[in-house]
PDB file of N, CA and C in Angstrom:
ATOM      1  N   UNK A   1      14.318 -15.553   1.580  1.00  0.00           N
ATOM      2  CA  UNK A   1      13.025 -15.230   1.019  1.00  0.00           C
ATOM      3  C   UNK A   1      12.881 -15.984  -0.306  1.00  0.00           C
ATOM      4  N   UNK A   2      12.183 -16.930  -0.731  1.00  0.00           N
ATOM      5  CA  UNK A   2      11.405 -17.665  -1.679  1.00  0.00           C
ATOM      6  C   UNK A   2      11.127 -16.876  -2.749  1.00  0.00           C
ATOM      7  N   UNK A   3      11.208 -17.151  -3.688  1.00  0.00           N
ATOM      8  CA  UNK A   3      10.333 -16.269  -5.112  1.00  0.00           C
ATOM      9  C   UNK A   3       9.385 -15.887  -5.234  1.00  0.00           C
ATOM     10  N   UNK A   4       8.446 -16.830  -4.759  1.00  0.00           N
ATOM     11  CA  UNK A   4       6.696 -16.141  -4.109  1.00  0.00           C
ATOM     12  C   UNK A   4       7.080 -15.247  -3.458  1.00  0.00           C
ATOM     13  N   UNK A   5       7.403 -15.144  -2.543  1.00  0.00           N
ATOM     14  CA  UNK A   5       7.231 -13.722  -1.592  1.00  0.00           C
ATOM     15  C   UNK A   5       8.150 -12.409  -2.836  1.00  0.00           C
ATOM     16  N   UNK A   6       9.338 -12.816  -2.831  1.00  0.00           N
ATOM     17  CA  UNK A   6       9.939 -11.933  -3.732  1.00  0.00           C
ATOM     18  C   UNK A   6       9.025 -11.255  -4.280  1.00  0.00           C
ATOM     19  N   UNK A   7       7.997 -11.996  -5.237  1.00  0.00           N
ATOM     20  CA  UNK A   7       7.401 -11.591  -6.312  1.00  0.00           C
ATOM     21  C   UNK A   7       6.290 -10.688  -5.949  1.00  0.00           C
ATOM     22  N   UNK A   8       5.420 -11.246  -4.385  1.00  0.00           N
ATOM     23  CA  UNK A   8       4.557 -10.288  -3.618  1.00  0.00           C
ATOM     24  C   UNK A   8       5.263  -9.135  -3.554  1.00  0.00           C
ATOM     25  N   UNK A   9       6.272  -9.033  -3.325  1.00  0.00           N
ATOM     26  CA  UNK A   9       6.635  -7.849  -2.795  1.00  0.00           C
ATOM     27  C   UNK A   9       6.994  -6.917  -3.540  1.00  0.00           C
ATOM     28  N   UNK A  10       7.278  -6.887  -5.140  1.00  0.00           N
ATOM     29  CA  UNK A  10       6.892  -6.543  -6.097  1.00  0.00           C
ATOM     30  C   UNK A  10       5.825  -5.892  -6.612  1.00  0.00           C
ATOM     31  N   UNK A  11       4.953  -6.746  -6.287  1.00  0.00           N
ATOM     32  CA  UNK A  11       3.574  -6.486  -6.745  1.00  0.00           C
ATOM     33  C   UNK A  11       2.859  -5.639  -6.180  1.00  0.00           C
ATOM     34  N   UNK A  12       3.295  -5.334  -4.171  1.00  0.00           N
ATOM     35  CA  UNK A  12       3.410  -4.495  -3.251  1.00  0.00           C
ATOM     36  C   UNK A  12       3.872  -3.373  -3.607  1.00  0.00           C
ATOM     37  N   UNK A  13       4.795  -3.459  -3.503  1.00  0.00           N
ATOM     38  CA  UNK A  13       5.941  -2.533  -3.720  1.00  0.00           C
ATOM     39  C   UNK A  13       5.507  -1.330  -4.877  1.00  0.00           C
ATOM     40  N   UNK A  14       4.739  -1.987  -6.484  1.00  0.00           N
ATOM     41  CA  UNK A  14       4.214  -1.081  -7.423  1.00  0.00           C
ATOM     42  C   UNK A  14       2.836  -0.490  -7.015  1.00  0.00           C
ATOM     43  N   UNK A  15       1.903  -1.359  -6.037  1.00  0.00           N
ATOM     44  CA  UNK A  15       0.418  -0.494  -5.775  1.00  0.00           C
ATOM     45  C   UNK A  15       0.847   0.551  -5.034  1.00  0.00           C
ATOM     46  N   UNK A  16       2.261   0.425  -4.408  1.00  0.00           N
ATOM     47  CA  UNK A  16       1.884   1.477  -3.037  1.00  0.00           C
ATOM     48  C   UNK A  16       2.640   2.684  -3.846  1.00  0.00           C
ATOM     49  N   UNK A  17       3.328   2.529  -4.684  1.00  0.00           N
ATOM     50  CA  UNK A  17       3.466   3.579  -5.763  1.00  0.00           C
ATOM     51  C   UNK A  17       2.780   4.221  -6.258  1.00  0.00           C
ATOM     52  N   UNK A  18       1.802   3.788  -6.342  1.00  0.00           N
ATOM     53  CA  UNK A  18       0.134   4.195  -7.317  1.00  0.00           C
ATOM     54  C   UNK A  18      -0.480   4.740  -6.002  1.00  0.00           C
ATOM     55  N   UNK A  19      -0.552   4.083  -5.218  1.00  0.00           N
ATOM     56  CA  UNK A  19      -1.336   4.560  -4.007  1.00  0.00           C
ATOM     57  C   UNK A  19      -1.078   5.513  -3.466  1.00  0.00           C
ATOM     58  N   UNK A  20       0.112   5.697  -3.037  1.00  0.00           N
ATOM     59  CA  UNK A  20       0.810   6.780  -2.369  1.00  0.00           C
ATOM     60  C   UNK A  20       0.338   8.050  -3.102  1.00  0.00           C
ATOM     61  N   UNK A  21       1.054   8.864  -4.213  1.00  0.00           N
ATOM     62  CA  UNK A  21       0.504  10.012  -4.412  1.00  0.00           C
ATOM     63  C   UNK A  21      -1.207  10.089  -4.817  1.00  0.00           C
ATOM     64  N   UNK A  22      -2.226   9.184  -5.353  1.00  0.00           N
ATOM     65  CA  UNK A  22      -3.706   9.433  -4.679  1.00  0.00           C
ATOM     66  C   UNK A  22      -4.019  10.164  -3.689  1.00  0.00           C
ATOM     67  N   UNK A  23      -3.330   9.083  -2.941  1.00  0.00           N
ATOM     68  CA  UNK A  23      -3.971   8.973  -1.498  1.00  0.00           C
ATOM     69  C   UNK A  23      -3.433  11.098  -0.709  1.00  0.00           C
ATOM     70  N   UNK A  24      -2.266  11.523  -1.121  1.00  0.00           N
ATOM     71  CA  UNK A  24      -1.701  12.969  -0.851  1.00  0.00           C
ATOM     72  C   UNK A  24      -3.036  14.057  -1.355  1.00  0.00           C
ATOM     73  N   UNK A  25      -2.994  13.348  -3.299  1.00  0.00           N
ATOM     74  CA  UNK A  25      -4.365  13.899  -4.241  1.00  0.00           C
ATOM     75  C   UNK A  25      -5.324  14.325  -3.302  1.00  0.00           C
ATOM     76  N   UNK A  26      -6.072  12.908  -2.782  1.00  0.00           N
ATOM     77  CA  UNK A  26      -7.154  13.170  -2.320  1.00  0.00           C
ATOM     78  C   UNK A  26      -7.064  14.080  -0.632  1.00  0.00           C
ATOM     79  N   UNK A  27      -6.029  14.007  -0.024  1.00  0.00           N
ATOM     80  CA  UNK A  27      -5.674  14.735   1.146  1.00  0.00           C
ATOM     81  C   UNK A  27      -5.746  16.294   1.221  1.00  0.00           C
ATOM     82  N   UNK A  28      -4.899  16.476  -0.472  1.00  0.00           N
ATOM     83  CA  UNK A  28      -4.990  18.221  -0.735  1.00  0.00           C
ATOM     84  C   UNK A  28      -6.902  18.838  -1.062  1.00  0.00           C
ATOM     85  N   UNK A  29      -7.390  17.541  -1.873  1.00  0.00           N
ATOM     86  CA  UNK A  29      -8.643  18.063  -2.722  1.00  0.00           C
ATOM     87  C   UNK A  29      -9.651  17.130  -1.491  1.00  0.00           C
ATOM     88  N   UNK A  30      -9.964  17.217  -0.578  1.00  0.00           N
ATOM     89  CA  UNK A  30     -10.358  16.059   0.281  1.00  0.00           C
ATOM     90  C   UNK A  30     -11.860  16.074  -0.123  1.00  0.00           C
ATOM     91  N   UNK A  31     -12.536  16.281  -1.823  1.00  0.00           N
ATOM     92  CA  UNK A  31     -14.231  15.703  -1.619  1.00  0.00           C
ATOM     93  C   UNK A  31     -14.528  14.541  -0.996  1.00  0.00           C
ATOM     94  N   UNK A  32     -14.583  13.765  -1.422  1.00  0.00           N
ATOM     95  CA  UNK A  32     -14.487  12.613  -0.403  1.00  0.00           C
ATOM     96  C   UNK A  32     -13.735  11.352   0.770  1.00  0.00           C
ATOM     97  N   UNK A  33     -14.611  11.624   1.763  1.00  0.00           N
ATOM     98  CA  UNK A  33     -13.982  11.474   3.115  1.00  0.00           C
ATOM     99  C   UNK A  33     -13.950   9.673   2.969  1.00  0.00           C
ATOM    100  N   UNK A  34     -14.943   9.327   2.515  1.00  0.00           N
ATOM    101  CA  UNK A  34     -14.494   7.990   2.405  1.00  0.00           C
ATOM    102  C   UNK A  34     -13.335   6.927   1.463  1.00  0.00           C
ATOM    103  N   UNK A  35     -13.498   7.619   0.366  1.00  0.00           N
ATOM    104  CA  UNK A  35     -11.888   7.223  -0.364  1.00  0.00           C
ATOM    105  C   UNK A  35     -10.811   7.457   0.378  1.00  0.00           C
ATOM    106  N   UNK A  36     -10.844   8.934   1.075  1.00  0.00           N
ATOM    107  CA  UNK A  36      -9.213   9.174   1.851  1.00  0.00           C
ATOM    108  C   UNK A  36      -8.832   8.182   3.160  1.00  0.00           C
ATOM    109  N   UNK A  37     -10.129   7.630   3.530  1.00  0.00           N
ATOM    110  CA  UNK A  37     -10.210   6.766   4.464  1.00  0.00           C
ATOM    111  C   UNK A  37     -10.113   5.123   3.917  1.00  0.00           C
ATOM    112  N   UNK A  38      -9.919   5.036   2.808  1.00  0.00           N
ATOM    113  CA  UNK A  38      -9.843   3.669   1.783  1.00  0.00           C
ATOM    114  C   UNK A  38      -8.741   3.458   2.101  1.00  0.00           C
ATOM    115  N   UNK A  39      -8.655   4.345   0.901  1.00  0.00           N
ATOM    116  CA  UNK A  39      -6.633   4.739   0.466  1.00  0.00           C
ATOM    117  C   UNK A  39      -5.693   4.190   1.506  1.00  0.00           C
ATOM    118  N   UNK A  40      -6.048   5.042   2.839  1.00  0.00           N
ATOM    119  CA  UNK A  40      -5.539   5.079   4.011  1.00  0.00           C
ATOM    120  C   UNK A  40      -5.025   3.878   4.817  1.00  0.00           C
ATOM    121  N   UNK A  41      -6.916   3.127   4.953  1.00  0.00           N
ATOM    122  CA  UNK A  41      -6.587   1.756   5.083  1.00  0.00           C
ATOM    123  C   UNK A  41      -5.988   0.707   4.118  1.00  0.00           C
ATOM    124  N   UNK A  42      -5.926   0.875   2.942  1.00  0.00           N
ATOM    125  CA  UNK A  42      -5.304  -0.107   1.476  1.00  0.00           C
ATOM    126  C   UNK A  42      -3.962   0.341   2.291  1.00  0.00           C
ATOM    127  N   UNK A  43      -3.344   1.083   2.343  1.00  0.00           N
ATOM    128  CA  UNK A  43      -1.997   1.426   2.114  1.00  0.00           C
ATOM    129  C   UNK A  43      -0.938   0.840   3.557  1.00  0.00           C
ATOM    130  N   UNK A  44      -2.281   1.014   4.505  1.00  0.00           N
ATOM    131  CA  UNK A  44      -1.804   0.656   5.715  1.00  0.00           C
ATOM    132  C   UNK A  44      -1.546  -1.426   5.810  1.00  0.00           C
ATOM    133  N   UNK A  45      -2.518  -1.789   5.219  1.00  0.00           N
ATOM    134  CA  UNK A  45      -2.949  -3.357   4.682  1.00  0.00           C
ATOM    135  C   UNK A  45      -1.474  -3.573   4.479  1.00  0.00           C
ATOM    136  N   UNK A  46      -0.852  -2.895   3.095  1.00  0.00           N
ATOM    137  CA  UNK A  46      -0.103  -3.305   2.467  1.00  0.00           C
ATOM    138  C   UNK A  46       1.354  -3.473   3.264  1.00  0.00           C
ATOM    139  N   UNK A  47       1.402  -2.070   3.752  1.00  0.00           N
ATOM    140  CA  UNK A  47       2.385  -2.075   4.812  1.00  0.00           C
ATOM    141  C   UNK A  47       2.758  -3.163   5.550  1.00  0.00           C
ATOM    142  N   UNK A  48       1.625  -3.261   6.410  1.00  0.00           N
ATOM    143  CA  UNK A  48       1.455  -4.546   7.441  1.00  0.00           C
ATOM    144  C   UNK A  48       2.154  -6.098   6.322  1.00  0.00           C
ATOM    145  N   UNK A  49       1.651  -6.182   5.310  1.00  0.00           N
ATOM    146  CA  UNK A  49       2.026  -7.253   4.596  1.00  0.00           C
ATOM    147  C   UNK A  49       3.498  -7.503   4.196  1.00  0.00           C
ATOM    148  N   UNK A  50       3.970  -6.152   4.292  1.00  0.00           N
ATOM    149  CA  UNK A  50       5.122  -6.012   3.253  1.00  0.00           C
ATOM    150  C   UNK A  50       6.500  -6.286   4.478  1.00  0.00           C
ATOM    151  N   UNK A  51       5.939  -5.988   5.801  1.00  0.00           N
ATOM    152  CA  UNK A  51       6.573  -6.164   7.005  1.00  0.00           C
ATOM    153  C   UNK A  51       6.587  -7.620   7.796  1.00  0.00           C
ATOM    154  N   UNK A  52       5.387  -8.376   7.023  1.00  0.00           N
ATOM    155  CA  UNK A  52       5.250  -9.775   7.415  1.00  0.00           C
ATOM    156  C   UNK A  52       6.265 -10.518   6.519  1.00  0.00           C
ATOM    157  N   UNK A  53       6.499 -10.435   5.310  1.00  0.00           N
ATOM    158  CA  UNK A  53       6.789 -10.936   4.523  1.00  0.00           C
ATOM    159  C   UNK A  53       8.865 -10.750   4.443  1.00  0.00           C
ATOM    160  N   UNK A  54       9.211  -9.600   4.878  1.00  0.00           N
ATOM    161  CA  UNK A  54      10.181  -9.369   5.069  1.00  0.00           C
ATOM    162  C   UNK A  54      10.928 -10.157   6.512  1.00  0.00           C
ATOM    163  N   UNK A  55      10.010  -9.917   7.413  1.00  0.00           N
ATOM    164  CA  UNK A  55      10.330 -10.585   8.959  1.00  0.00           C
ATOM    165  C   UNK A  55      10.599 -12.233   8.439  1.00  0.00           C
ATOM    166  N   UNK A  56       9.533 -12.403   8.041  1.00  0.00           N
ATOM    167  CA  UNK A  56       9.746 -14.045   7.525  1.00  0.00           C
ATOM    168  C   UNK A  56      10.572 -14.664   7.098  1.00  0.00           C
ATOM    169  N   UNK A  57      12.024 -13.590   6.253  1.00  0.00           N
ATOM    170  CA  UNK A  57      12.835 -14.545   5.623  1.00  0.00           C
ATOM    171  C   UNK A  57      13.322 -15.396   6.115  1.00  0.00           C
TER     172      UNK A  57
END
């Protein structure tokens, strides 16, 4: 794995930190249905990326 990716995955690695408990936030307090459905998809995005990027080495 290259330093670019390294560094994506980093950068990955800290949103889905941030993301993750939101995304629970908004699950317990669910006012809106479309953020939990954001979140959901952002987090899923990232996933997918973080699994491309690893396969690749």
């Amino acid at each position: 794995m290259d330093k670019k990716a390294k560094k994506r995955l980093d950068v990955i690695n800290k949103k889905l930190q941030v993301l993750r408990p939101r995304l629970a936030g908004s699950r317990a307090q669910a006012d809106d249905p479309a953020e939990l459905k954001q979140l959901e998809d952002e987090i899923a995005q990232l996933e997918r990326e973080v699994a491309e990027l690893k396969s690749s080495k």
